[in-house]
Protein backbone atom coordinates (compact mmCIF):
# COMPACT_ATOMS: atom_id res chain seq x y z
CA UNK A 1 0.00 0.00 0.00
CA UNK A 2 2.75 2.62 0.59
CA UNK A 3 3.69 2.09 -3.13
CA UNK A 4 0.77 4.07 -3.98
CA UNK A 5 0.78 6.76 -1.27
CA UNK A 6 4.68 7.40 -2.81
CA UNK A 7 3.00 7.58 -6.52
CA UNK A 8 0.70 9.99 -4.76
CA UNK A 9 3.22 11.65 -3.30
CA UNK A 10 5.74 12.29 -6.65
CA UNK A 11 2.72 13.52 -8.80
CA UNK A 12 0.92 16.10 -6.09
CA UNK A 13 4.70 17.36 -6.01
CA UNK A 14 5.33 17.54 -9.30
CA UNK A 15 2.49 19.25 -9.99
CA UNK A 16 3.20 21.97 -8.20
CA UNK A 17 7.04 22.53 -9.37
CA UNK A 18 6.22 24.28 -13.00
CA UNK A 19 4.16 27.16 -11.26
CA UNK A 20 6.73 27.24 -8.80
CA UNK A 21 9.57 27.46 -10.77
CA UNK A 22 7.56 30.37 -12.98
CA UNK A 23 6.42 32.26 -9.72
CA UNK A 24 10.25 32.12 -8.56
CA UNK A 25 11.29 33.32 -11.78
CA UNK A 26 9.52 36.20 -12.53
CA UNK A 27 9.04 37.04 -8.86
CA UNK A 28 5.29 37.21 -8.55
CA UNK A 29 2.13 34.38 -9.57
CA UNK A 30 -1.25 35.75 -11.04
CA UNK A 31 -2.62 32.47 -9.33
CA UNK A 32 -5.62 33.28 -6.74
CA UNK A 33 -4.69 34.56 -3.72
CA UNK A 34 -8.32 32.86 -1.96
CA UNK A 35 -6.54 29.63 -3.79
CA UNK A 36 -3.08 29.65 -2.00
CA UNK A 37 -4.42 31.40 1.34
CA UNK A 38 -6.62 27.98 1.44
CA UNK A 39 -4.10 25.50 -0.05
CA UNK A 40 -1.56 27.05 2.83
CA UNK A 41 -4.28 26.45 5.80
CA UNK A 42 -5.59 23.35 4.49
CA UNK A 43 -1.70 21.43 3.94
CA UNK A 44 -0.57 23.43 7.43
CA UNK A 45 -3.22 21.11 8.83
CA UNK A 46 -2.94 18.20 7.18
CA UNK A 47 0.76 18.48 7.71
CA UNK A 48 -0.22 18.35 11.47
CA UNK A 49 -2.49 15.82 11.30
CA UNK A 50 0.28 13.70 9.36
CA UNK A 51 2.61 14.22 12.64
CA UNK A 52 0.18 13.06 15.33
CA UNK A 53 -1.17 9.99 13.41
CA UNK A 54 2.91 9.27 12.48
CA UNK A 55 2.02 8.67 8.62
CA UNK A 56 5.75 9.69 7.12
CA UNK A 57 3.99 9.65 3.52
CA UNK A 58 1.27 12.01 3.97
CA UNK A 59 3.63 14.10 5.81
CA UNK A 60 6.12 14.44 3.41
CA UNK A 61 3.40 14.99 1.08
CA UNK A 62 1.96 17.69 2.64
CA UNK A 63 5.19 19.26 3.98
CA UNK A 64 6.29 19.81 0.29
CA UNK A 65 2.73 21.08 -1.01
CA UNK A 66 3.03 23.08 2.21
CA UNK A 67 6.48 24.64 1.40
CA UNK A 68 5.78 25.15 -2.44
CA UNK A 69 2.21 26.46 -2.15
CA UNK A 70 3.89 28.77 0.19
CA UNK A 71 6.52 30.12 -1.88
CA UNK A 72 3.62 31.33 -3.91
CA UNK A 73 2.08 32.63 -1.43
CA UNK A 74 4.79 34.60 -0.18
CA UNK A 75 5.43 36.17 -4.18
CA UNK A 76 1.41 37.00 -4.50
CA UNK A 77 1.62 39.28 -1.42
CA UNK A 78 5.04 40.42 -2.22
CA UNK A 79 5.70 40.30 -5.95
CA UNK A 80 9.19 41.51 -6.77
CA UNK A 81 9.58 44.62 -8.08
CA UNK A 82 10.70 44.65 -11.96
């Protein structure tokens, strides 16, 4: 079963590296702010959750959704200035 939770794992992390890369790169993201605010909130928990019920997948998961949703956070309040 942990097979899966890794495939899980790779592709919800992948997904996120191409608009992370771009935010990075130009310095800001036109993606939703309502979006990230409640990706941020929702993997903060779930990353807390995944530490009490000692699942290393779903933390890792989440701790790397957490830390790359919140890279775009952190450009869509404070785009770089061009």
């Amino acid at each position: 079963m942990s097979i899966i939770g890794i495939v899980g794992l790779v592709c919800i992390a992948a997904a996120w590296i191409p608009p992370t890369l771009k935010t990075v790169q130009q310095g800001s993201t036109d993606l939703p702010l309502t979006f990230l605010v409640l990706t941020a909130a929702g993997n903060l928990s779930l990353t807390i959750y995944s530490i009490l019920i000692l699942d290393p997948i779903y933390l890792a998961l989440n701790a790397l959704a957490l830390s790359q949703g919140s890279i775009n956070l952190f450009y869509r309040l404070y785009p770089r200035q061009q």
